[in-house]
PDB file of N, CA and C in Angstrom:
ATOM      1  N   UNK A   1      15.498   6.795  58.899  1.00  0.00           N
ATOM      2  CA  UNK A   1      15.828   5.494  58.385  1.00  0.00           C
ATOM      3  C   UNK A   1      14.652   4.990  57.551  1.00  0.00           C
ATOM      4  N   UNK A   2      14.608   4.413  56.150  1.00  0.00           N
ATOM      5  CA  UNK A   2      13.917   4.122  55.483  1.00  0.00           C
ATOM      6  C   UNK A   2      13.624   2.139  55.247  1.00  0.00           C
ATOM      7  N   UNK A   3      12.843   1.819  54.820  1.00  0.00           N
ATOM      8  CA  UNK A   3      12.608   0.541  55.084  1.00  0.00           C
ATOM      9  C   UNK A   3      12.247  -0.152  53.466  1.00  0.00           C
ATOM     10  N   UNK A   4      13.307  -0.558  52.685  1.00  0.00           N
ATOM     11  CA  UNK A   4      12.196  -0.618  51.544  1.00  0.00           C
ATOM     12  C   UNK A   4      12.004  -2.221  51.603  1.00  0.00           C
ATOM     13  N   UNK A   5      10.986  -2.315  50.696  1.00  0.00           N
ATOM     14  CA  UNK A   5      10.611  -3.979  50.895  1.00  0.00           C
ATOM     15  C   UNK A   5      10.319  -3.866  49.259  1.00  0.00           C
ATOM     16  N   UNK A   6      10.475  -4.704  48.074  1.00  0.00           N
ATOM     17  CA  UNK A   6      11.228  -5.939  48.717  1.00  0.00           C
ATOM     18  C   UNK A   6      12.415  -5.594  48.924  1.00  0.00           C
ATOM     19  N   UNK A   7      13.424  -6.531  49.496  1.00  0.00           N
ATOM     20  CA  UNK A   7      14.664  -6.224  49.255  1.00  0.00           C
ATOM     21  C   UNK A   7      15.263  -5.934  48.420  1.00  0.00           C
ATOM     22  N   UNK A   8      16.573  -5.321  47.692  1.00  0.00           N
ATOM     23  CA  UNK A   8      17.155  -5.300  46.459  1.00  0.00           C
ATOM     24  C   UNK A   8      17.974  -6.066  45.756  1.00  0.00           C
ATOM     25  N   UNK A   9      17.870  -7.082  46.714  1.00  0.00           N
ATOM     26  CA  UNK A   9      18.234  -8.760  45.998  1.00  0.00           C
ATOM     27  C   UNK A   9      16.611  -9.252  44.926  1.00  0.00           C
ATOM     28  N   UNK A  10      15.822  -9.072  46.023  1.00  0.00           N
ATOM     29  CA  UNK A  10      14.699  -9.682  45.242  1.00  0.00           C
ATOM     30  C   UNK A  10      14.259  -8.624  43.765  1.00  0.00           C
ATOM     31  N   UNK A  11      14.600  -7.391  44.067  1.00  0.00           N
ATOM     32  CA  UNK A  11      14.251  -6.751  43.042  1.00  0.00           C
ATOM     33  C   UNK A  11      14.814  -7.047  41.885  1.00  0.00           C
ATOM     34  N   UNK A  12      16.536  -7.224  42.312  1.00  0.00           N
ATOM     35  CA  UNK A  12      16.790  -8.045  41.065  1.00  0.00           C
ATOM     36  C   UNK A  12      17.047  -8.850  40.657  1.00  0.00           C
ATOM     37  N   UNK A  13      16.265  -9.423  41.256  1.00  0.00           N
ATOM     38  CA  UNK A  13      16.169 -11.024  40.923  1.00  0.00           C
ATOM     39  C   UNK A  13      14.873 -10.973  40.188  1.00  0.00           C
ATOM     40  N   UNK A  14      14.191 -10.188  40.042  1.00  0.00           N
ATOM     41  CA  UNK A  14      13.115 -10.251  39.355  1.00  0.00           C
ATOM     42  C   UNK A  14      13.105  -9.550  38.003  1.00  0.00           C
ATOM     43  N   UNK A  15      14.073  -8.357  38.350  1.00  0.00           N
ATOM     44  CA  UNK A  15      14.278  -7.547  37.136  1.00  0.00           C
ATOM     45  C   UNK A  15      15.525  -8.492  36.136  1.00  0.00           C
ATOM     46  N   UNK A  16      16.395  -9.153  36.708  1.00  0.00           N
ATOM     47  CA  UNK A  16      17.420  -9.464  35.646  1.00  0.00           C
ATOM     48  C   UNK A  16      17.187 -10.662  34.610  1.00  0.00           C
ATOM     49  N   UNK A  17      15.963 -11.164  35.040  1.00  0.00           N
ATOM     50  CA  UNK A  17      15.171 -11.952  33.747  1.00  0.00           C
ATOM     51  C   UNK A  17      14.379 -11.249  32.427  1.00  0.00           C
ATOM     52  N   UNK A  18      13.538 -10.582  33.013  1.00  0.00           N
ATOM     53  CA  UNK A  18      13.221  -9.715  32.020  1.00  0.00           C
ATOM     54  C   UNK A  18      14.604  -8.551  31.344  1.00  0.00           C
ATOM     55  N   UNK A  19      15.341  -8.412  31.843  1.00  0.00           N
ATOM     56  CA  UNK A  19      16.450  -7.591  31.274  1.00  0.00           C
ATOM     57  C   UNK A  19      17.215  -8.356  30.390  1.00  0.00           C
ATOM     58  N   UNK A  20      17.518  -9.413  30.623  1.00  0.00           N
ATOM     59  CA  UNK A  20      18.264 -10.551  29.855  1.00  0.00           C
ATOM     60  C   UNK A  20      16.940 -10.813  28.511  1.00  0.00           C
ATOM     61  N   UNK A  21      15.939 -10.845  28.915  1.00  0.00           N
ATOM     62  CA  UNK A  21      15.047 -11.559  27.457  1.00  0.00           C
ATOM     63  C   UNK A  21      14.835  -9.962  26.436  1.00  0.00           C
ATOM     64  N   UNK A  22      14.728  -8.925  27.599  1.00  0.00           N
ATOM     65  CA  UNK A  22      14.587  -7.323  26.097  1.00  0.00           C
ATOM     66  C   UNK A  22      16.086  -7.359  25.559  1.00  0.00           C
ATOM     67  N   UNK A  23      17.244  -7.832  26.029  1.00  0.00           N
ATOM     68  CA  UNK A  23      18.398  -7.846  25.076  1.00  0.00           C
ATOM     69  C   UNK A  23      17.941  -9.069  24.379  1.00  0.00           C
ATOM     70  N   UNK A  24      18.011  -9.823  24.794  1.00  0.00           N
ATOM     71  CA  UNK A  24      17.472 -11.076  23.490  1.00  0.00           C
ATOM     72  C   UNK A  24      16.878 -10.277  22.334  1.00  0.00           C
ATOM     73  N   UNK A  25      15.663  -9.862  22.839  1.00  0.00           N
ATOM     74  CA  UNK A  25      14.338  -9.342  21.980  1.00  0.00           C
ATOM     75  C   UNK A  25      15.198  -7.949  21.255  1.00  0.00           C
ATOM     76  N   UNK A  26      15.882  -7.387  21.562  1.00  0.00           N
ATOM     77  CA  UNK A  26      16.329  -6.208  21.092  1.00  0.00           C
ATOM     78  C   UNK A  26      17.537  -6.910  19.752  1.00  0.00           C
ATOM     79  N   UNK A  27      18.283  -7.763  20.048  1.00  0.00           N
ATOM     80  CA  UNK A  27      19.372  -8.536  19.215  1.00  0.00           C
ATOM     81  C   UNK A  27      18.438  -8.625  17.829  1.00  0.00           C
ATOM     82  N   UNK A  28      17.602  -9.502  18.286  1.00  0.00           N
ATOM     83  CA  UNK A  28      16.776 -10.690  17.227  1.00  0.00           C
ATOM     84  C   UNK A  28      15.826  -9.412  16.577  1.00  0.00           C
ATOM     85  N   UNK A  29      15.390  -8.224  17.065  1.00  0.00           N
ATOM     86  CA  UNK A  29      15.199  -7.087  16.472  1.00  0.00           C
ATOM     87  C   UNK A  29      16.409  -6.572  15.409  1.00  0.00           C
ATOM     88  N   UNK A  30      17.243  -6.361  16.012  1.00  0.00           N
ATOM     89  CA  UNK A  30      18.322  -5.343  15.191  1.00  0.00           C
ATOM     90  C   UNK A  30      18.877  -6.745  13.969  1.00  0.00           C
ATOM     91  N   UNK A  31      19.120  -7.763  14.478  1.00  0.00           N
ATOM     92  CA  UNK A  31      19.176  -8.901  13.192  1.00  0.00           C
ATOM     93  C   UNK A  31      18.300  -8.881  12.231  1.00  0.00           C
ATOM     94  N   UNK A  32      16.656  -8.823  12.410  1.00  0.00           N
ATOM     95  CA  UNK A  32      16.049  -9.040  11.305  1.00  0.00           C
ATOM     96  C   UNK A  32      16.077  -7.274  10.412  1.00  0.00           C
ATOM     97  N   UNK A  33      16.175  -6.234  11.363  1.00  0.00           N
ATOM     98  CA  UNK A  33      16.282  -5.120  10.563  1.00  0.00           C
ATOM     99  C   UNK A  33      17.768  -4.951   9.675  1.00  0.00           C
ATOM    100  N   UNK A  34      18.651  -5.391  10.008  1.00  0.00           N
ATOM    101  CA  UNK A  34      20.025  -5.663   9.395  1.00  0.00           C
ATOM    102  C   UNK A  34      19.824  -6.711   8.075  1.00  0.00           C
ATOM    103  N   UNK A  35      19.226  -7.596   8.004  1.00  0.00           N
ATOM    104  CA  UNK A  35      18.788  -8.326   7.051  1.00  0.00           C
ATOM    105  C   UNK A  35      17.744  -7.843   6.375  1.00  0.00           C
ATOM    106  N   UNK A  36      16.821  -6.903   7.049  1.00  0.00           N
ATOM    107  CA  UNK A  36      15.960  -6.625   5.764  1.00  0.00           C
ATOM    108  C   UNK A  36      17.097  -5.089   5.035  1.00  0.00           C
ATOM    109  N   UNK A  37      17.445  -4.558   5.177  1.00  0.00           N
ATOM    110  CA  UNK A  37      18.459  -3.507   5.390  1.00  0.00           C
ATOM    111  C   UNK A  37      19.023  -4.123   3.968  1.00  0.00           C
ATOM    112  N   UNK A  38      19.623  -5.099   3.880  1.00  0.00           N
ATOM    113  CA  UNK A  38      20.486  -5.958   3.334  1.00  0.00           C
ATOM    114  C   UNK A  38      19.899  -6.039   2.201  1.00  0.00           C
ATOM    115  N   UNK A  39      19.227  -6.334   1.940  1.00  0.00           N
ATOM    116  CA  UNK A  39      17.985  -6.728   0.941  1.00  0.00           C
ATOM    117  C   UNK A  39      17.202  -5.975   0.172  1.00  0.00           C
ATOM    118  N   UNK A  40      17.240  -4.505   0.443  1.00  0.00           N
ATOM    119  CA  UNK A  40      16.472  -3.620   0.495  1.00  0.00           C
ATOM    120  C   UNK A  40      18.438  -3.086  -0.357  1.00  0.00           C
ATOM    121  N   UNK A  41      19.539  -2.822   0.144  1.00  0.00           N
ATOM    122  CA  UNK A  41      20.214  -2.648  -0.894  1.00  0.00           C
ATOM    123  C   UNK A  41      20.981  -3.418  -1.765  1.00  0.00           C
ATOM    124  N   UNK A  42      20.753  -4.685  -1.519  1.00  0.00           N
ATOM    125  CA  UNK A  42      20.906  -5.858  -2.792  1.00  0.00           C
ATOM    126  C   UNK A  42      19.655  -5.798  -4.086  1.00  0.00           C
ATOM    127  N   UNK A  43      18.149  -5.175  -3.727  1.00  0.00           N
ATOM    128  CA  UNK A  43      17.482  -5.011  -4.736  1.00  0.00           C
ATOM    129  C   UNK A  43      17.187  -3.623  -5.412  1.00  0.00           C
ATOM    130  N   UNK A  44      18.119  -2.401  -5.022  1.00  0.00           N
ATOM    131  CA  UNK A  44      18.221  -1.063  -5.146  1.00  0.00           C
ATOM    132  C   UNK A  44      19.463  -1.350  -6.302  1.00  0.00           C
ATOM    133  N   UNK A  45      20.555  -2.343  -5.758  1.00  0.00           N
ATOM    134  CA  UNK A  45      21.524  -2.635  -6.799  1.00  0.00           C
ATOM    135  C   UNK A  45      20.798  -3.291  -8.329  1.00  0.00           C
ATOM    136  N   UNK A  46      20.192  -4.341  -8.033  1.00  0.00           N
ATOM    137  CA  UNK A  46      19.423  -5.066  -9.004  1.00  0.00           C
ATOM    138  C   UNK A  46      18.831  -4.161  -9.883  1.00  0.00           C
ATOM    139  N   UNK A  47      18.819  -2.839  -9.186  1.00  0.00           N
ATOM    140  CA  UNK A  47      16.981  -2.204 -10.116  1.00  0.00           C
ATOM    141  C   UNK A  47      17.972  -1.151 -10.880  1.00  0.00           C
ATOM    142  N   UNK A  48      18.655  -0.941 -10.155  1.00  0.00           N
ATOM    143  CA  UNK A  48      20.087   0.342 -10.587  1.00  0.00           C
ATOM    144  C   UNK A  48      20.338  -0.427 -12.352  1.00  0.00           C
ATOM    145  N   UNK A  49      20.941  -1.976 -12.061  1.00  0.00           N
ATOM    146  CA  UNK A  49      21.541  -2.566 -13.047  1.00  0.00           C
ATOM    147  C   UNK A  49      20.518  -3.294 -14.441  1.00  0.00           C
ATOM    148  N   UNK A  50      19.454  -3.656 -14.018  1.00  0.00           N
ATOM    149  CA  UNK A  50      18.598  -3.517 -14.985  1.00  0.00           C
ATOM    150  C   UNK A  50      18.057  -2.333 -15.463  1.00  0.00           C
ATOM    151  N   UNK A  51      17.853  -1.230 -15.360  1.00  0.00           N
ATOM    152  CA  UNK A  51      18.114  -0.051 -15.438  1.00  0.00           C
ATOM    153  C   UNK A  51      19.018   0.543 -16.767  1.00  0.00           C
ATOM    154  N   UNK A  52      20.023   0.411 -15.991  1.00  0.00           N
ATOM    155  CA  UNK A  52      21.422   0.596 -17.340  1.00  0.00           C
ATOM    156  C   UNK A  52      22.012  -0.874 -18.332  1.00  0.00           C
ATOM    157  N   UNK A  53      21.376  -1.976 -17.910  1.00  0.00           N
ATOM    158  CA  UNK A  53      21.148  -2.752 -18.898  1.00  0.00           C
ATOM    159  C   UNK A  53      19.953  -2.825 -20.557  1.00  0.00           C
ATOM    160  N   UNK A  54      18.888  -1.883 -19.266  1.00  0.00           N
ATOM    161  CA  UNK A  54      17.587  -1.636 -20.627  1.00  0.00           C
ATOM    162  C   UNK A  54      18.268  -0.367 -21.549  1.00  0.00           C
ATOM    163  N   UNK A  55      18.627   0.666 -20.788  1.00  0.00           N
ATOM    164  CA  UNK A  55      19.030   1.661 -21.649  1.00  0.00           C
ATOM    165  C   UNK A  55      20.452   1.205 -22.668  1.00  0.00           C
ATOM    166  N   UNK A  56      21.550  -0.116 -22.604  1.00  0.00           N
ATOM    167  CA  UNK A  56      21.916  -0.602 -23.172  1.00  0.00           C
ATOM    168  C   UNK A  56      21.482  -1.068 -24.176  1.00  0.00           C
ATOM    169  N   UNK A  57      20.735  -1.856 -23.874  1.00  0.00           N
ATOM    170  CA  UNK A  57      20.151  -2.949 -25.169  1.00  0.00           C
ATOM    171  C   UNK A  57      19.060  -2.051 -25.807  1.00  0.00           C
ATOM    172  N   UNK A  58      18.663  -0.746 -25.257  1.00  0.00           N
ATOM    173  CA  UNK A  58      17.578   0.003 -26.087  1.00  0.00           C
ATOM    174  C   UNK A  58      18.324   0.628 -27.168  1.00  0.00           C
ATOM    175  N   UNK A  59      19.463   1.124 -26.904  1.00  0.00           N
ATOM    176  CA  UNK A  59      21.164   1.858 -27.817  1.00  0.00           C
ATOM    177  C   UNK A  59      20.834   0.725 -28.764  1.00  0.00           C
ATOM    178  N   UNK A  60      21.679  -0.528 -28.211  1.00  0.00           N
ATOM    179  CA  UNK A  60      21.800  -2.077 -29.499  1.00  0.00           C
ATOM    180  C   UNK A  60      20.707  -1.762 -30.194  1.00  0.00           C
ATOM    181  N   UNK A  61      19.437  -2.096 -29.934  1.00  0.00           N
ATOM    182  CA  UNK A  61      17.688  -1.906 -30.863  1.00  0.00           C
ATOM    183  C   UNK A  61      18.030  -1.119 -31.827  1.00  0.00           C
ATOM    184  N   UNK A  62      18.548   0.000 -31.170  1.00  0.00           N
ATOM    185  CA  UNK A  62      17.792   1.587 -32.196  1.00  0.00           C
ATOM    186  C   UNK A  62      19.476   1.523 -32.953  1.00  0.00           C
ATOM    187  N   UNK A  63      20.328   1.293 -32.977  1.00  0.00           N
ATOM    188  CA  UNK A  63      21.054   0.936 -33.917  1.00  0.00           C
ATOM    189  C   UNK A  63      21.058   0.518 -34.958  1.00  0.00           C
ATOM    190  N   UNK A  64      20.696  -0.973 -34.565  1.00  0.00           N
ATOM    191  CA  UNK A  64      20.294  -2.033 -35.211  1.00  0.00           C
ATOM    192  C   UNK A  64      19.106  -1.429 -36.614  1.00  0.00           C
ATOM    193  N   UNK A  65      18.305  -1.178 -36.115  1.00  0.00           N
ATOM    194  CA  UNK A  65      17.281  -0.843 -36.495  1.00  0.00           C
ATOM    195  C   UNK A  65      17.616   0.612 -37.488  1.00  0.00           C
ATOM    196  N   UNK A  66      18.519   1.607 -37.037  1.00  0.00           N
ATOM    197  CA  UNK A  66      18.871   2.517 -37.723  1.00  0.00           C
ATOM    198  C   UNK A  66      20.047   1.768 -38.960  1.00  0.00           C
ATOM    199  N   UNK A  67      20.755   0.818 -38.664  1.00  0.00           N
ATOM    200  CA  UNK A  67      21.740   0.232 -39.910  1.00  0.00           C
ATOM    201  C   UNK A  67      20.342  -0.850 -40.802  1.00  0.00           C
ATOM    202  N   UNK A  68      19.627  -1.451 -40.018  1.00  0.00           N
ATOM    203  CA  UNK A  68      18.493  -1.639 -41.373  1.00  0.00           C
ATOM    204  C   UNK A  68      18.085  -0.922 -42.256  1.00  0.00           C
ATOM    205  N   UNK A  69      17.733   0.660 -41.605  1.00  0.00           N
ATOM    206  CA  UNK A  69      17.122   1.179 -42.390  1.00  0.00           C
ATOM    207  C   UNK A  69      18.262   1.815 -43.408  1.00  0.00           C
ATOM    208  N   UNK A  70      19.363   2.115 -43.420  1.00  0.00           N
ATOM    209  CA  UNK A  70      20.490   2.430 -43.821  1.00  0.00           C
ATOM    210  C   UNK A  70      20.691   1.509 -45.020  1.00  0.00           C
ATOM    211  N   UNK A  71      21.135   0.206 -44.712  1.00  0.00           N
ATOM    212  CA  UNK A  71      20.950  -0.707 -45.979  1.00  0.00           C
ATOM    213  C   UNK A  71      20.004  -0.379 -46.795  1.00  0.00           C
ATOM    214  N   UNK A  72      18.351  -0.498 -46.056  1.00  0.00           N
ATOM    215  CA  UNK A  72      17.272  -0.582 -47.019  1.00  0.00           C
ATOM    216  C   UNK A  72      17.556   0.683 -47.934  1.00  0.00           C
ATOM    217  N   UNK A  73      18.145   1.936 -47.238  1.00  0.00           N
ATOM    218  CA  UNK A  73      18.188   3.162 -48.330  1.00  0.00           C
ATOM    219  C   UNK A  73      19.082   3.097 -49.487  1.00  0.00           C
ATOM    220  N   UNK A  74      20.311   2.140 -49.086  1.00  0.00           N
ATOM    221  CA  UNK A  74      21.162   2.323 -49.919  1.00  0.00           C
ATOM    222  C   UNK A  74      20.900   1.202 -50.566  1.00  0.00           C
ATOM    223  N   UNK A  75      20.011  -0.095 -50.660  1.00  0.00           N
ATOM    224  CA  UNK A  75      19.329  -0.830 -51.495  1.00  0.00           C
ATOM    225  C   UNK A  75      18.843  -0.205 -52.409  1.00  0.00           C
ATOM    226  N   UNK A  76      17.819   0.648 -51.951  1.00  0.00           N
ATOM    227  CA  UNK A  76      16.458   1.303 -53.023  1.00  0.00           C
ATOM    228  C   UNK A  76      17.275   2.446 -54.209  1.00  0.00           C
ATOM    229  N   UNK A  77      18.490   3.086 -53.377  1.00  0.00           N
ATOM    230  CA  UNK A  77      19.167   4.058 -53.864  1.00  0.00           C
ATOM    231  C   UNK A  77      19.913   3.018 -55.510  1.00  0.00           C
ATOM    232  N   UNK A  78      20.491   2.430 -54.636  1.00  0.00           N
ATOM    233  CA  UNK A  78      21.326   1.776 -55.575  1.00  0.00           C
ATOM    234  C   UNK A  78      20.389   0.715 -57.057  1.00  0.00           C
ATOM    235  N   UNK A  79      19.774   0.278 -56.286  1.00  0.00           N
ATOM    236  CA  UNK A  79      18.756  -0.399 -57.638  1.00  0.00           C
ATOM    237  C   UNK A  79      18.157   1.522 -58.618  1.00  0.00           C
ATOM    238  N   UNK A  80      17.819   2.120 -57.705  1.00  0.00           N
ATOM    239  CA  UNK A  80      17.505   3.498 -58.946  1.00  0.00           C
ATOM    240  C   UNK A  80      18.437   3.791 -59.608  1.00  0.00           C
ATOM    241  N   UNK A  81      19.915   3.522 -59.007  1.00  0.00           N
ATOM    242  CA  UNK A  81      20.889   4.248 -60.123  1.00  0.00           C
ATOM    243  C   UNK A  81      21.032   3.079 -60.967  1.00  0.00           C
ATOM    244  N   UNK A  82      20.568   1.485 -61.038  1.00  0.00           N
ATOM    245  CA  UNK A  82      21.476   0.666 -62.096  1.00  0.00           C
ATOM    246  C   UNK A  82      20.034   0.807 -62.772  1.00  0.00           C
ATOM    247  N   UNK A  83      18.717   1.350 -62.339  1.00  0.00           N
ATOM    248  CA  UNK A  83      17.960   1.360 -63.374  1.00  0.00           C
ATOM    249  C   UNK A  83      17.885   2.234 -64.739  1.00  0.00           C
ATOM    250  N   UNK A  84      18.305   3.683 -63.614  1.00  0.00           N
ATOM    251  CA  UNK A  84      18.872   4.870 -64.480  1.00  0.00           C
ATOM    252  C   UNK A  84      19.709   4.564 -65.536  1.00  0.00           C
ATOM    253  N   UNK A  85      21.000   4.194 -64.850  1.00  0.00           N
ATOM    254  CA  UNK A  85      22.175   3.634 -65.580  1.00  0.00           C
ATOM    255  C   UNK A  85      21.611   2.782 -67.121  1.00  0.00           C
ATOM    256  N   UNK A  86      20.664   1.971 -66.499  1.00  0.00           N
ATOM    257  CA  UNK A  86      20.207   1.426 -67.609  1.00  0.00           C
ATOM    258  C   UNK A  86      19.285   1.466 -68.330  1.00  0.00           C
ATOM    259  N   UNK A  87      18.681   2.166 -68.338  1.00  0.00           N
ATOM    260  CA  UNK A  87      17.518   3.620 -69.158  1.00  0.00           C
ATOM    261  C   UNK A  87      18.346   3.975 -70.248  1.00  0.00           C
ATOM    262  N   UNK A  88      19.665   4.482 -69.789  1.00  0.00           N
ATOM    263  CA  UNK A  88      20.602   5.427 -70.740  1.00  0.00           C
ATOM    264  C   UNK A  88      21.612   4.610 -71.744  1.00  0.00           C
ATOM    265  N   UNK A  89      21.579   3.094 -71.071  1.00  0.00           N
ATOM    266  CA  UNK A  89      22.302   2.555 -72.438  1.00  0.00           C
ATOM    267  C   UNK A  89      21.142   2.473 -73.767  1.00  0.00           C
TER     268      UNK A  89
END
């Protein structure tokens, strides 16, 4: 026959406070990791979309910039031929 002391009322009566506050502590853990979680792929989205917004508007630039130079050629082109043109009258 064995004798334990304390009793196993008192044991848990001692243990079911601290058991009740590590679920607390474990909740309010897994909440703030769920929120940083959150955040961490709300700014993976952000970085994704500025991303393919720069390589957008870098396309628009170098367009842009390629139909300037396009005009300017067919400016310079075109003033040589009405100069030509008019050399020969």
């Amino acid at each position: 026959e064995y004798i334990f002391e304390p009793e196993p009322a008192e044991i848990l009566g001692d243990l079911l406070p601290q058991y009740v506050i590590t679920k607390i502590y474990f909740a309010l853990l897994e909440s703030a990791a769920s929120e940083n979680a959150a955040r961490q792929r709300a700014m993976a989205a952000a970085t994704d979309n500025a991303d393919e917004l720069i390589k957008v508007l870098t396309r628009q630039a170098n367009r842009a910039r390629q139909d300037e130079i396009t005009t300017e050629i067919m400016e310079i082109v075109g003033g040589a031929e009405a100069l030509a043109g008019a050399n020969k009258e």
